[in-house]
PDB file of N, CA and C in Angstrom:
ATOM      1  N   UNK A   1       6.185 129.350 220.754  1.00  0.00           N
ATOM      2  CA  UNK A   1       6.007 127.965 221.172  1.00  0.00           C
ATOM      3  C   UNK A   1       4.875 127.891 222.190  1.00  0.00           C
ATOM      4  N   UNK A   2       4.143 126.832 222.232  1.00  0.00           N
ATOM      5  CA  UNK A   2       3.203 126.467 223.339  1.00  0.00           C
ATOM      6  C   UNK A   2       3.162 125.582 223.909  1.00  0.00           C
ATOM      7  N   UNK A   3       3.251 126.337 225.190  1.00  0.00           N
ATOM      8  CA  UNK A   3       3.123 125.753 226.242  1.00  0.00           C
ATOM      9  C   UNK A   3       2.064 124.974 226.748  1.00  0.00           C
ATOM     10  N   UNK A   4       2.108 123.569 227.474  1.00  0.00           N
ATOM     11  CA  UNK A   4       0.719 123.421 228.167  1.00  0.00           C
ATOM     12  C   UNK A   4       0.790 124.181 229.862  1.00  0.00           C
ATOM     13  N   UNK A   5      -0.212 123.550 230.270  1.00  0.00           N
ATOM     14  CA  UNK A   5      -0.865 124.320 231.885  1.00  0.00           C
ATOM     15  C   UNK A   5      -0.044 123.652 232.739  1.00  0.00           C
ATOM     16  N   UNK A   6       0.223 122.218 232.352  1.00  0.00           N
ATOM     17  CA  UNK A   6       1.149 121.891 233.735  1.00  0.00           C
ATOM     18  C   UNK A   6       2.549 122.528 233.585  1.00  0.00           C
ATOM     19  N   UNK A   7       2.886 122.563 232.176  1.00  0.00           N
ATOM     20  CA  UNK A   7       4.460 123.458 232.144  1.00  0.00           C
ATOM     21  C   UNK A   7       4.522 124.465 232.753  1.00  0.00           C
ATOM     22  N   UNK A   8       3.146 125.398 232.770  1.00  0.00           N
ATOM     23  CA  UNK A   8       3.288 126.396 232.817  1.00  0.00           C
ATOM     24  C   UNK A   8       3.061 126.452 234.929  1.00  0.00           C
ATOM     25  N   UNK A   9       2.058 125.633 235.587  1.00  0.00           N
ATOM     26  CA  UNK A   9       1.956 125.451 236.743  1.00  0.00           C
ATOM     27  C   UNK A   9       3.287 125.018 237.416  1.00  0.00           C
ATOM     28  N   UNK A  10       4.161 124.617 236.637  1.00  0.00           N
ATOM     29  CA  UNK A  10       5.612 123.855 237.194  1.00  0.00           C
ATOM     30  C   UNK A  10       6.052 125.244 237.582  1.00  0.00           C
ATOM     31  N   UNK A  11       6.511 125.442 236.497  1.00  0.00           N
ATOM     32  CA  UNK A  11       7.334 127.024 236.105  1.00  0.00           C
ATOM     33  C   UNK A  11       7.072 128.183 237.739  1.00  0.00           C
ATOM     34  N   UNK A  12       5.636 128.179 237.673  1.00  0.00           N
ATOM     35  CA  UNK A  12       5.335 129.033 238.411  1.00  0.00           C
ATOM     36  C   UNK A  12       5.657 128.110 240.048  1.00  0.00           C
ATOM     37  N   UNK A  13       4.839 127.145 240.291  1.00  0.00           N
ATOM     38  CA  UNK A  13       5.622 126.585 241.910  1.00  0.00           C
ATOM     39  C   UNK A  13       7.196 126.659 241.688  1.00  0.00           C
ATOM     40  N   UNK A  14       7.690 126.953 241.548  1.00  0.00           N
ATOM     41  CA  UNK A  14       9.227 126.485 241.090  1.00  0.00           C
ATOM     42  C   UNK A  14       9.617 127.937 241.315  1.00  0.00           C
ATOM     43  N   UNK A  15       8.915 128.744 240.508  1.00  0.00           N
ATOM     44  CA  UNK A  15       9.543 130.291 240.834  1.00  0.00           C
ATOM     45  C   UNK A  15       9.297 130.804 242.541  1.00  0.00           C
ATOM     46  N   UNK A  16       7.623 130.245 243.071  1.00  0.00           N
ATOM     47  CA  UNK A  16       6.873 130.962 244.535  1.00  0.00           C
ATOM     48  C   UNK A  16       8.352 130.461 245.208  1.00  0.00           C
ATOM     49  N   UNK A  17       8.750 129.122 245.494  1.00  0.00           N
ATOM     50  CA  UNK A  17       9.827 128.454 246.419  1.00  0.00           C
ATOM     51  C   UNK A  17      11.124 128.953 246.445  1.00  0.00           C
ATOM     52  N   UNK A  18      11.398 129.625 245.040  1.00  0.00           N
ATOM     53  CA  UNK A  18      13.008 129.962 245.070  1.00  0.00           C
ATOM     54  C   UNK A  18      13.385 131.719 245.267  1.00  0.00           C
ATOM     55  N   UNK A  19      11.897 132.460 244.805  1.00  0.00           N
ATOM     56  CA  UNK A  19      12.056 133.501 244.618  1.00  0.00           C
ATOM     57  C   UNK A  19      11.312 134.044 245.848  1.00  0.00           C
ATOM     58  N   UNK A  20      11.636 135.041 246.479  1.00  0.00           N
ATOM     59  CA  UNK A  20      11.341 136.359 247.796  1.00  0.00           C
ATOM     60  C   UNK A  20      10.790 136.937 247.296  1.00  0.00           C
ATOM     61  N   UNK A  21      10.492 138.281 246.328  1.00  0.00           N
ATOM     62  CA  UNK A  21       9.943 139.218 245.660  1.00  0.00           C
ATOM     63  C   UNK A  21       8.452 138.241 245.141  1.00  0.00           C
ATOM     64  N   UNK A  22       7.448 138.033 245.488  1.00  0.00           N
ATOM     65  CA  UNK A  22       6.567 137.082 245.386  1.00  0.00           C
ATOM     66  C   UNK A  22       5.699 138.363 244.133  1.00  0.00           C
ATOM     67  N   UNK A  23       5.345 139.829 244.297  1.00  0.00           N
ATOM     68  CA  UNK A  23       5.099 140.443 243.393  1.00  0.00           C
ATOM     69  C   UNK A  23       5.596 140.662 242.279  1.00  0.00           C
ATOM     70  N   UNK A  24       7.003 140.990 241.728  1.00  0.00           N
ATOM     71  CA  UNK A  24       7.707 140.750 240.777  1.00  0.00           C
ATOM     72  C   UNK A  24       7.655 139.778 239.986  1.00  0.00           C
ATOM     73  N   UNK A  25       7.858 138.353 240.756  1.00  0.00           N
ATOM     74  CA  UNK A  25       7.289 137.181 240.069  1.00  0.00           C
ATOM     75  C   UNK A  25       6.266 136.933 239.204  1.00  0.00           C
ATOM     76  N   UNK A  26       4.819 137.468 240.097  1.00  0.00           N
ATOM     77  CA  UNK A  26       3.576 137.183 239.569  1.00  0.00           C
ATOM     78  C   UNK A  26       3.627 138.118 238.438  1.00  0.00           C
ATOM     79  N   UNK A  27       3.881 139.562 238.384  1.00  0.00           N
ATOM     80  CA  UNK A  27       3.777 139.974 237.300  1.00  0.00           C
ATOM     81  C   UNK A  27       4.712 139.691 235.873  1.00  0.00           C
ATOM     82  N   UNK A  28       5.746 139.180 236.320  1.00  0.00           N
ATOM     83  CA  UNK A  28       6.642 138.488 235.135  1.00  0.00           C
ATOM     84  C   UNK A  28       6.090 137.418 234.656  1.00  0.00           C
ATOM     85  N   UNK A  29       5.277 136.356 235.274  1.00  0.00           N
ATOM     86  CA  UNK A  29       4.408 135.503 235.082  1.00  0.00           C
ATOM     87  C   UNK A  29       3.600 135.776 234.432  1.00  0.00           C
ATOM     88  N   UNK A  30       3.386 136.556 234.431  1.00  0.00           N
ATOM     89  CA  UNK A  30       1.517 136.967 233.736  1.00  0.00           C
ATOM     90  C   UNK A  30       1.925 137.740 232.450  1.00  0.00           C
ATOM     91  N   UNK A  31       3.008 138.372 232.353  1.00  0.00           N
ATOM     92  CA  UNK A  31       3.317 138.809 231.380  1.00  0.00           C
ATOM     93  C   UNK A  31       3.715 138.040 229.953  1.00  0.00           C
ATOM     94  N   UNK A  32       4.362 137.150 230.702  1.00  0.00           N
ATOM     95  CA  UNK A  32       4.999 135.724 230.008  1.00  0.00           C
ATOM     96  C   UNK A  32       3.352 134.615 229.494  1.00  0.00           C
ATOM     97  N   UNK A  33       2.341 135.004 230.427  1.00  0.00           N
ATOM     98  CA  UNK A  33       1.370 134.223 229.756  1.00  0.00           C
ATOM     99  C   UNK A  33       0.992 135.207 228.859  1.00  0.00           C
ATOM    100  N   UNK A  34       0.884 136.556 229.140  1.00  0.00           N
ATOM    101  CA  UNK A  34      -0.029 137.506 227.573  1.00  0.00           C
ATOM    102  C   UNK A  34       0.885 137.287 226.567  1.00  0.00           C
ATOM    103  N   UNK A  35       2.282 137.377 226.361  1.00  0.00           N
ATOM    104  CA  UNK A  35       3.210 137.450 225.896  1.00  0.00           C
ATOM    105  C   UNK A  35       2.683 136.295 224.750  1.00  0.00           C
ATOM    106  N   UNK A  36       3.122 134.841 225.236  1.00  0.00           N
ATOM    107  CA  UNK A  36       2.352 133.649 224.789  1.00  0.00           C
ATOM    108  C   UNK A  36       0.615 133.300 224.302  1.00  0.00           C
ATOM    109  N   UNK A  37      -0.300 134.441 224.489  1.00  0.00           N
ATOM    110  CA  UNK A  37      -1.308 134.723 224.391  1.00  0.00           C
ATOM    111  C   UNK A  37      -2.605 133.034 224.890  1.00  0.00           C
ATOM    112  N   UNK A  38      -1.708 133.085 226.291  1.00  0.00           N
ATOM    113  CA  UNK A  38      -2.094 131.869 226.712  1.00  0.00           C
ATOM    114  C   UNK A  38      -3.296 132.488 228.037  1.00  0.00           C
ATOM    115  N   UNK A  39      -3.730 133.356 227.869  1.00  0.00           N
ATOM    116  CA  UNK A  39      -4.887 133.710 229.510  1.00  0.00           C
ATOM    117  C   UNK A  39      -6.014 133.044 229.411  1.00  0.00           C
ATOM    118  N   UNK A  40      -6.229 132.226 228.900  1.00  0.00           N
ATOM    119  CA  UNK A  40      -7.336 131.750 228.835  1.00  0.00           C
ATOM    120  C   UNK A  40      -7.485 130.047 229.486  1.00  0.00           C
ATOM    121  N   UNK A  41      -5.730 129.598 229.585  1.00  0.00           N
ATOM    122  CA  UNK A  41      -5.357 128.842 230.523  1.00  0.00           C
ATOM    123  C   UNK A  41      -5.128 129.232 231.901  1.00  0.00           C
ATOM    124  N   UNK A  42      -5.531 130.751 231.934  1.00  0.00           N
ATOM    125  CA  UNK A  42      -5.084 130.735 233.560  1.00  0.00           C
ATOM    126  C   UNK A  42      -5.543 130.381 234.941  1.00  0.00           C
ATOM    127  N   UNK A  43      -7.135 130.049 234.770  1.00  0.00           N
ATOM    128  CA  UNK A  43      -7.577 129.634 235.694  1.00  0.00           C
ATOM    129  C   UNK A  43      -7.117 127.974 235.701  1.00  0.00           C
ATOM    130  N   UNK A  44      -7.112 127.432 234.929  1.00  0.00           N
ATOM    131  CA  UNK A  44      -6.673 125.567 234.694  1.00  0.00           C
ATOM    132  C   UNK A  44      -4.982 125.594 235.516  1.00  0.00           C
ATOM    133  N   UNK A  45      -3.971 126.802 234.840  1.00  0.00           N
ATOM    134  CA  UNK A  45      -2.302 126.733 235.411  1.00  0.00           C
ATOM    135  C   UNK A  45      -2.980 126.963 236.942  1.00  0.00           C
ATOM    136  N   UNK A  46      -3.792 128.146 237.879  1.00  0.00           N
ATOM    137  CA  UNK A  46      -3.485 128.351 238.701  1.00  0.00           C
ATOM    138  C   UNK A  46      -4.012 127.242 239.788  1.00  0.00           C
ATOM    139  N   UNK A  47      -4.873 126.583 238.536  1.00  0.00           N
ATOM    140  CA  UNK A  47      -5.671 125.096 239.731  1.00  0.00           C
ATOM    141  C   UNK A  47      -4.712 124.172 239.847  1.00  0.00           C
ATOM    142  N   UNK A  48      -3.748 123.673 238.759  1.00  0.00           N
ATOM    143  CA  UNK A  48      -2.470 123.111 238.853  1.00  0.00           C
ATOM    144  C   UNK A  48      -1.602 123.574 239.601  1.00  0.00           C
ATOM    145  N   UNK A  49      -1.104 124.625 239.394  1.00  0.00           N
ATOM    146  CA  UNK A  49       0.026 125.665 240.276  1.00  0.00           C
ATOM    147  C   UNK A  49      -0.618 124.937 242.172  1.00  0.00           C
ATOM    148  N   UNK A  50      -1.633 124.965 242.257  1.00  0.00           N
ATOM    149  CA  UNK A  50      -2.033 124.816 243.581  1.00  0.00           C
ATOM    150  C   UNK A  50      -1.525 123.333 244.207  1.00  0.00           C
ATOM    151  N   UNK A  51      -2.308 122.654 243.482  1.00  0.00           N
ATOM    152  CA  UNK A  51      -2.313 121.144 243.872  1.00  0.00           C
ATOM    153  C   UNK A  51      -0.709 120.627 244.303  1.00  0.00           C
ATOM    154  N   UNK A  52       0.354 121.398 242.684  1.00  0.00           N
ATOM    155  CA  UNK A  52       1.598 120.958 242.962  1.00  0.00           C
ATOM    156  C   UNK A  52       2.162 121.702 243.870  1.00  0.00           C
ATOM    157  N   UNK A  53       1.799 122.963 244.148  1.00  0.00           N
ATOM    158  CA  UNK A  53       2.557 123.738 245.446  1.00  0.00           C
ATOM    159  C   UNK A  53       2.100 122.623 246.867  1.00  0.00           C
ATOM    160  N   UNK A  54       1.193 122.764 247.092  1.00  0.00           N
ATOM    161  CA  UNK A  54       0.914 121.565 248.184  1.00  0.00           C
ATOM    162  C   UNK A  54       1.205 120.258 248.463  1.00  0.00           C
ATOM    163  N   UNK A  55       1.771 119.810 247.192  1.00  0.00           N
ATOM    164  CA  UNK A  55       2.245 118.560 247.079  1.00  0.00           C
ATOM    165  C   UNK A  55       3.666 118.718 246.884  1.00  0.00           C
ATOM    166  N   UNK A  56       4.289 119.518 246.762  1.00  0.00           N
ATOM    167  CA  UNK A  56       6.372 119.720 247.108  1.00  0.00           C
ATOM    168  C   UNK A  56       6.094 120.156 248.188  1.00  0.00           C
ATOM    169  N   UNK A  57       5.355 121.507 249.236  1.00  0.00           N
ATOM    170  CA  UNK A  57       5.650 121.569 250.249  1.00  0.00           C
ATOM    171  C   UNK A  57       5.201 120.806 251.530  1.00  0.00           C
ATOM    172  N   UNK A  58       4.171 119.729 251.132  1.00  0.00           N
ATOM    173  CA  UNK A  58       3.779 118.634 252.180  1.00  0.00           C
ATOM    174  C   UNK A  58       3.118 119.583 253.082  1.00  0.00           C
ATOM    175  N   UNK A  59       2.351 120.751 252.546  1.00  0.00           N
ATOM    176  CA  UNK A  59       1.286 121.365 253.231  1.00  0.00           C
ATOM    177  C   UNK A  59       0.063 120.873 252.657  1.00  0.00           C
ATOM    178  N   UNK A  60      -1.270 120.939 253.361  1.00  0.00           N
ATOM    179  CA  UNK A  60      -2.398 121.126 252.961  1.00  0.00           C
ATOM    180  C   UNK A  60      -3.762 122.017 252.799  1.00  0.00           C
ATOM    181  N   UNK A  61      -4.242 121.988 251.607  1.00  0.00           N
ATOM    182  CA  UNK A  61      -5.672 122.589 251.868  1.00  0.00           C
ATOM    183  C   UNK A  61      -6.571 122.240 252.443  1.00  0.00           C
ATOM    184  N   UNK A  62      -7.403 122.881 253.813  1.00  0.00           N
ATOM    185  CA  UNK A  62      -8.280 122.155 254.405  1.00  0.00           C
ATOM    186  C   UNK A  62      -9.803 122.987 254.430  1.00  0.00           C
ATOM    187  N   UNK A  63     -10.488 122.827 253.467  1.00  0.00           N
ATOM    188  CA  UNK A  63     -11.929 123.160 253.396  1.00  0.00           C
ATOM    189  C   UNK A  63     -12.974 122.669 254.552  1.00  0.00           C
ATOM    190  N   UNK A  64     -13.171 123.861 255.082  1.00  0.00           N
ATOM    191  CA  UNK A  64     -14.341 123.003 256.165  1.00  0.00           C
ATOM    192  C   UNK A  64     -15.607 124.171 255.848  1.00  0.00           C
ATOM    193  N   UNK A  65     -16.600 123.335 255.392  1.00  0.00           N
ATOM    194  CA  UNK A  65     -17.845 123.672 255.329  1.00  0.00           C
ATOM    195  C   UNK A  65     -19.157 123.367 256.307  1.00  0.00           C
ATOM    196  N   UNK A  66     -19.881 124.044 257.085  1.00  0.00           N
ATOM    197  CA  UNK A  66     -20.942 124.268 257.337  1.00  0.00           C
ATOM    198  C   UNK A  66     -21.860 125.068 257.020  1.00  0.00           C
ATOM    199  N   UNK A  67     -23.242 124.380 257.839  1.00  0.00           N
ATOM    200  CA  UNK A  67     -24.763 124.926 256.750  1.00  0.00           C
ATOM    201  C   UNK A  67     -24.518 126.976 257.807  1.00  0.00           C
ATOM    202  N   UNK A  68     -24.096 126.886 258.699  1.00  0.00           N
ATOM    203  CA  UNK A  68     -24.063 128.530 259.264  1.00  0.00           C
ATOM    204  C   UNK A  68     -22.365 128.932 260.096  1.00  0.00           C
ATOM    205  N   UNK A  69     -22.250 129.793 260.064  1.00  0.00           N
ATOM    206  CA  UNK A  69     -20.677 130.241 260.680  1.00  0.00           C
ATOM    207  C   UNK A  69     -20.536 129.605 261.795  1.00  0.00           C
ATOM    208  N   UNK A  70     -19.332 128.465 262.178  1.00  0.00           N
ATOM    209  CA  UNK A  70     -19.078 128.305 263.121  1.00  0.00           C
ATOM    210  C   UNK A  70     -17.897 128.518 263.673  1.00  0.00           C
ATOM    211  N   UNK A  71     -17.134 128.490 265.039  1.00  0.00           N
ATOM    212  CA  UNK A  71     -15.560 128.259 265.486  1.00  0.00           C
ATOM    213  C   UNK A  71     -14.887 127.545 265.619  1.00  0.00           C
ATOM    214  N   UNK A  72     -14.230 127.556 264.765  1.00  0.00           N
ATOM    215  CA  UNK A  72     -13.508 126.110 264.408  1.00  0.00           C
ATOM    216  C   UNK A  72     -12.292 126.246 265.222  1.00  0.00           C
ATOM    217  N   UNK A  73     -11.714 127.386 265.838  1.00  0.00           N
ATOM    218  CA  UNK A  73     -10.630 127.581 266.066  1.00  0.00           C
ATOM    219  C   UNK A  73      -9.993 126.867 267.524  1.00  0.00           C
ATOM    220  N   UNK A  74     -11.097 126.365 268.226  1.00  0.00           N
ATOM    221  CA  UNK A  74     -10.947 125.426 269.995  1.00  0.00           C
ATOM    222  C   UNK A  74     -11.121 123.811 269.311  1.00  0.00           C
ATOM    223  N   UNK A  75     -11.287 123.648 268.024  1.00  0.00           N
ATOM    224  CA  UNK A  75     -12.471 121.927 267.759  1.00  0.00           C
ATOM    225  C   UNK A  75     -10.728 121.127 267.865  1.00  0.00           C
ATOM    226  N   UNK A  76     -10.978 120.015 268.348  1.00  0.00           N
ATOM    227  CA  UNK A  76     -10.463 119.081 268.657  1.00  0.00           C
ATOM    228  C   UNK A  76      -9.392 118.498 267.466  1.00  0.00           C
ATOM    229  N   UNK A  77     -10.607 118.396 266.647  1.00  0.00           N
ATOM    230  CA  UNK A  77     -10.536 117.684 265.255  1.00  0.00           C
ATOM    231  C   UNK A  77      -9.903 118.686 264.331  1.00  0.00           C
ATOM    232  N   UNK A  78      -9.926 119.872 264.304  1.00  0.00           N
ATOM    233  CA  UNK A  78      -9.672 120.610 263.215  1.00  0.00           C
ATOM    234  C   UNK A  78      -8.110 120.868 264.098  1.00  0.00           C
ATOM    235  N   UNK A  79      -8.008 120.903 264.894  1.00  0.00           N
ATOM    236  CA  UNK A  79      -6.521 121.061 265.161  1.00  0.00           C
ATOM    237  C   UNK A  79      -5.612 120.007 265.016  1.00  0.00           C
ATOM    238  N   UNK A  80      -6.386 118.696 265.331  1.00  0.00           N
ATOM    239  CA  UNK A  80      -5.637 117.450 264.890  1.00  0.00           C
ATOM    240  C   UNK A  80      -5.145 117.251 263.674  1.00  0.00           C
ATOM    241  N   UNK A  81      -5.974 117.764 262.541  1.00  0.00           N
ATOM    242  CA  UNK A  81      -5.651 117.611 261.341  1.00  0.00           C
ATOM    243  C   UNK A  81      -4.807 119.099 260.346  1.00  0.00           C
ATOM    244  N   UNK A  82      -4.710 120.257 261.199  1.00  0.00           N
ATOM    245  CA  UNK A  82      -4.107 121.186 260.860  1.00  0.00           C
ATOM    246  C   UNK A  82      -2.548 121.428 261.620  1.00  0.00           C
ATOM    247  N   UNK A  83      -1.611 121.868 260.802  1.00  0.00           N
ATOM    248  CA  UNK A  83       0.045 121.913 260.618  1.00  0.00           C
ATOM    249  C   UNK A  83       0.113 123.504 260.318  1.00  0.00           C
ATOM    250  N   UNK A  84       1.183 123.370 261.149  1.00  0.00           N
ATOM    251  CA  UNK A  84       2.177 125.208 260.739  1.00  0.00           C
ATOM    252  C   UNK A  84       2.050 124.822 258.560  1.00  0.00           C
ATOM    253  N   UNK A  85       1.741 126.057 258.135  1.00  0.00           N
ATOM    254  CA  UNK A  85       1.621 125.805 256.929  1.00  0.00           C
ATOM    255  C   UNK A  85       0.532 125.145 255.557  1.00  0.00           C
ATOM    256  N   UNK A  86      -0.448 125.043 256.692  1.00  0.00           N
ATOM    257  CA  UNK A  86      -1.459 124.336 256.329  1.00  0.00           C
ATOM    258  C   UNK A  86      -2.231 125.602 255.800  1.00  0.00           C
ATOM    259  N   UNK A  87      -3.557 125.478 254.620  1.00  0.00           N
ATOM    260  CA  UNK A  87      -4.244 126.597 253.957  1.00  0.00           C
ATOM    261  C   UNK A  87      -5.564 126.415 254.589  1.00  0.00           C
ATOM    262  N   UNK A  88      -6.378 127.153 255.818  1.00  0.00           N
ATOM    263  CA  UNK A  88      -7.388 126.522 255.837  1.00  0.00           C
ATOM    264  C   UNK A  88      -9.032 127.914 255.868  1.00  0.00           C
ATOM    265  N   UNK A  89      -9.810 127.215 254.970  1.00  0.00           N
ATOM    266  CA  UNK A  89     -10.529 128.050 254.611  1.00  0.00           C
ATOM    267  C   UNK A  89     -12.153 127.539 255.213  1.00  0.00           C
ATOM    268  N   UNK A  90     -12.719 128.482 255.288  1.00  0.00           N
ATOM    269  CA  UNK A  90     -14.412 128.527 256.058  1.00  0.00           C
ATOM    270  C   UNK A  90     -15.334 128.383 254.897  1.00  0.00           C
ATOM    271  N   UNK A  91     -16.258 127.525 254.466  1.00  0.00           N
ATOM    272  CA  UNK A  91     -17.576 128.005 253.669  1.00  0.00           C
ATOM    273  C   UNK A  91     -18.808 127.771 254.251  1.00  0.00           C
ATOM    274  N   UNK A  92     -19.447 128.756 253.590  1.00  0.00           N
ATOM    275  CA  UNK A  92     -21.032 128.182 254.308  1.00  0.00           C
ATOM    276  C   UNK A  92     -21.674 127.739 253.084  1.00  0.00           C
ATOM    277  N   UNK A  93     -22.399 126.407 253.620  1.00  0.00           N
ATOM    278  CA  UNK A  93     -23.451 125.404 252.385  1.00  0.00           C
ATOM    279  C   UNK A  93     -24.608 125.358 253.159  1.00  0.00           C
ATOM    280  N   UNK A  94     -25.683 126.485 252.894  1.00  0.00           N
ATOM    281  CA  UNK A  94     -26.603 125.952 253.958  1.00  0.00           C
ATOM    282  C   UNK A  94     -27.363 124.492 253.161  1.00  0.00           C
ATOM    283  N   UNK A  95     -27.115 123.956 252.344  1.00  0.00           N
ATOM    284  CA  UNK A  95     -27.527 122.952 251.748  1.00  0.00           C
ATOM    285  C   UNK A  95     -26.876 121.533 252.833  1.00  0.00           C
ATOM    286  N   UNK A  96     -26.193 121.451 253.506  1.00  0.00           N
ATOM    287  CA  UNK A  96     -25.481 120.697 254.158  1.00  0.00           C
ATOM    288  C   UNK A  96     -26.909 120.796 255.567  1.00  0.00           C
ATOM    289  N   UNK A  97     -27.441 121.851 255.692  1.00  0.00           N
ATOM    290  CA  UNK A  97     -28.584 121.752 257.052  1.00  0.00           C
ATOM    291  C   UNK A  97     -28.243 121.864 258.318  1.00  0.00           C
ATOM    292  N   UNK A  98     -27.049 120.803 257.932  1.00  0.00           N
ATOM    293  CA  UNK A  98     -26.206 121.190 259.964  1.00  0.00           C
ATOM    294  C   UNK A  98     -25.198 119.919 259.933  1.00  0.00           C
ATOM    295  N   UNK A  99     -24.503 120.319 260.948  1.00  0.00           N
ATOM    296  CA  UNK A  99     -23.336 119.659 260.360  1.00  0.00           C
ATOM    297  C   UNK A  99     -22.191 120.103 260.319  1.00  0.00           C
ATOM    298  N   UNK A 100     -20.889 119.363 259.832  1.00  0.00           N
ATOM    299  CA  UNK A 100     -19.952 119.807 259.086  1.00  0.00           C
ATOM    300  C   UNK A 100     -19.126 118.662 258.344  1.00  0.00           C
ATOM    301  N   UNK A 101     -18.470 119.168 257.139  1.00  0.00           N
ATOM    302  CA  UNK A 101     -18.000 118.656 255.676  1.00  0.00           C
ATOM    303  C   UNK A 101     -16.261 119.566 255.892  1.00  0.00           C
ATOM    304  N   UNK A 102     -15.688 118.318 255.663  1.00  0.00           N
ATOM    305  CA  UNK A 102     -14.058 118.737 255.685  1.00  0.00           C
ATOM    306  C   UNK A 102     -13.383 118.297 254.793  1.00  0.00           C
ATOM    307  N   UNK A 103     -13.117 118.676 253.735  1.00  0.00           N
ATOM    308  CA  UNK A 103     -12.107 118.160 252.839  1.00  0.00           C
ATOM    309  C   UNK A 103     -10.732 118.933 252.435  1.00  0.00           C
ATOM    310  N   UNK A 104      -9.626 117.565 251.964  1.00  0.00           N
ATOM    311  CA  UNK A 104      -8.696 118.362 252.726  1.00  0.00           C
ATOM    312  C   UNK A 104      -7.947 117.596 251.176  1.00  0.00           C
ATOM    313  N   UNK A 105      -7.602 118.802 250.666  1.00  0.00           N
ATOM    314  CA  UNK A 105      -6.563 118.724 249.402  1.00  0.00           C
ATOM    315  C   UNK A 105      -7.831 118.293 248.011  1.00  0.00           C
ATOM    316  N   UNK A 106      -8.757 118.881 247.934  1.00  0.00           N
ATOM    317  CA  UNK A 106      -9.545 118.311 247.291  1.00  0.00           C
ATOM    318  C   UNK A 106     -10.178 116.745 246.876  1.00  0.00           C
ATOM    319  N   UNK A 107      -9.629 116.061 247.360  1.00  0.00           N
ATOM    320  CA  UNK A 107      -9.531 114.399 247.222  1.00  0.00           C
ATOM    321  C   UNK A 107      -9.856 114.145 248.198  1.00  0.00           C
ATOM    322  N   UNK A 108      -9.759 113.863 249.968  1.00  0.00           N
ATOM    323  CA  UNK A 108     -10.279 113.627 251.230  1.00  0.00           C
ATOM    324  C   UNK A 108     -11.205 114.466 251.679  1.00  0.00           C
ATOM    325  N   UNK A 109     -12.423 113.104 251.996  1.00  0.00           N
ATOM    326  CA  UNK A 109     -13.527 114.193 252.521  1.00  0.00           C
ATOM    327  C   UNK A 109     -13.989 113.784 253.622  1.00  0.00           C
ATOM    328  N   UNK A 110     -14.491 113.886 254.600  1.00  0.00           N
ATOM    329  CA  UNK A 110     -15.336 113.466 255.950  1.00  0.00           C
ATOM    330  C   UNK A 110     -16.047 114.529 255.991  1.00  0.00           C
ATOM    331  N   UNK A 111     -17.691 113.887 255.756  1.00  0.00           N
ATOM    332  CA  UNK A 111     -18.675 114.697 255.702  1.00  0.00           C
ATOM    333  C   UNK A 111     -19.411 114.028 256.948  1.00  0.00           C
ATOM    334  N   UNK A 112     -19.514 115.068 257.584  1.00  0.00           N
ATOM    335  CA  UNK A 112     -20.634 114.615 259.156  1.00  0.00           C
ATOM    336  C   UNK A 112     -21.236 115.639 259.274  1.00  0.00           C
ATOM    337  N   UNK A 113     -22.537 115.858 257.595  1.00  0.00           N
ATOM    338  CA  UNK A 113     -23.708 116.803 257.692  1.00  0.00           C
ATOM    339  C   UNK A 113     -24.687 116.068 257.874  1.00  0.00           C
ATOM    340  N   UNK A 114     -26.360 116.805 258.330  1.00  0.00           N
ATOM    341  CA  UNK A 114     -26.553 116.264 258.128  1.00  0.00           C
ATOM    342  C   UNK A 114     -27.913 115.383 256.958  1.00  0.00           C
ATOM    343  N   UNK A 115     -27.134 116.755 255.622  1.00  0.00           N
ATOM    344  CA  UNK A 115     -27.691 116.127 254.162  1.00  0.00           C
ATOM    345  C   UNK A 115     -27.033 114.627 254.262  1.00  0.00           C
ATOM    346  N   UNK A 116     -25.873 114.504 254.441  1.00  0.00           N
ATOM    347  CA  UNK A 116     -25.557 113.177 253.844  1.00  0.00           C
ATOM    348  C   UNK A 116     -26.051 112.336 254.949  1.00  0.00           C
ATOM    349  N   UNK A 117     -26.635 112.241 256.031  1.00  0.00           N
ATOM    350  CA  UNK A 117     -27.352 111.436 256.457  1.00  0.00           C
ATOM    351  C   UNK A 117     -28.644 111.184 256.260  1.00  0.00           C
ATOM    352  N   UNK A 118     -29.561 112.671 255.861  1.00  0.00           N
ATOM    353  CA  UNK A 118     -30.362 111.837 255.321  1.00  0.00           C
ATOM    354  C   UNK A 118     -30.499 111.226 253.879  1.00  0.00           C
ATOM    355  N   UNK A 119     -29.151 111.443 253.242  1.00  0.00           N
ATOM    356  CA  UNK A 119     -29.032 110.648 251.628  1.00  0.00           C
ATOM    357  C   UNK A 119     -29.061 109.229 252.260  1.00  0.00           C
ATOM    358  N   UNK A 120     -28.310 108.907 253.106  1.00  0.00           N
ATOM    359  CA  UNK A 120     -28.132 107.353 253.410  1.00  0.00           C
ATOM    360  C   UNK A 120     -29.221 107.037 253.797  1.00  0.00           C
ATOM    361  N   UNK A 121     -30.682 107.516 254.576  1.00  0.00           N
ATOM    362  CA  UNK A 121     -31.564 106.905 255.111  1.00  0.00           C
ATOM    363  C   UNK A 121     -32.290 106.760 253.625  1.00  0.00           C
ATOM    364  N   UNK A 122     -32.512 107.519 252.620  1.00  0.00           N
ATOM    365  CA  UNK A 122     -33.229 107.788 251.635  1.00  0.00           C
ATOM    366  C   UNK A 122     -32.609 106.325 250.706  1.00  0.00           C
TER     367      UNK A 122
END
């Protein structure tokens, strides 16, 4: 039988929350996708698997990008918007110039680079 990606993204948030052995899991998982000769959905289940894990546990992903490494770890703002449980990850865009770009669950963004200022003067 076949499965689609969100069945299969359910399946798996559903197992991370109930099950401890978090290795056991993944490999019973993955087995169950070769098994089904479904790997070619796995990058699409694990982009699903994500969104819905963050959305039952009322945690978030918080992407903050700048154009060079900065410390985010004293900023005002990045603590305001970060929670026990929250996923939060560093990129560098030197395309951004200077600045910084925060988006948070893929859908919310506040960009205060400053490419997107000069898109608006342009």
């Amino acid at each position: 039988m076949k499965y689609k990606s969100r069945d299969y993204a359910n399946a798996l948030v559903e197992i991370m929350l109930k099950e401890k052995d978090n290795a056991k899991m993944v490999a019973g998982f993955l087995e169950l996708i070769k098994k089904n000769k479904d790997e070619k959905k796995l990058k699409e289940i694990l982009k699903l698997a994500e969104k819905i894990y963050f959305k039952k546990t009322g945690n978030k992903k918080i992407v903050l990008e700048s154009a060079r490494p900065q410390n985010f770890k004293n900023s005002e703002l990045i603590n305001s918007l970060v929670k026990k449980g929250d996923v939060v990850l560093e990129k560098i865009n030197k395309e951004l110039l200077a600045g910084v770009k925060i988006v948070v669950n893929e859908e919310r963004q506040l960009d205060m680079s400053l490419l997107k200022k000069l898109q608006e003067i342009v």
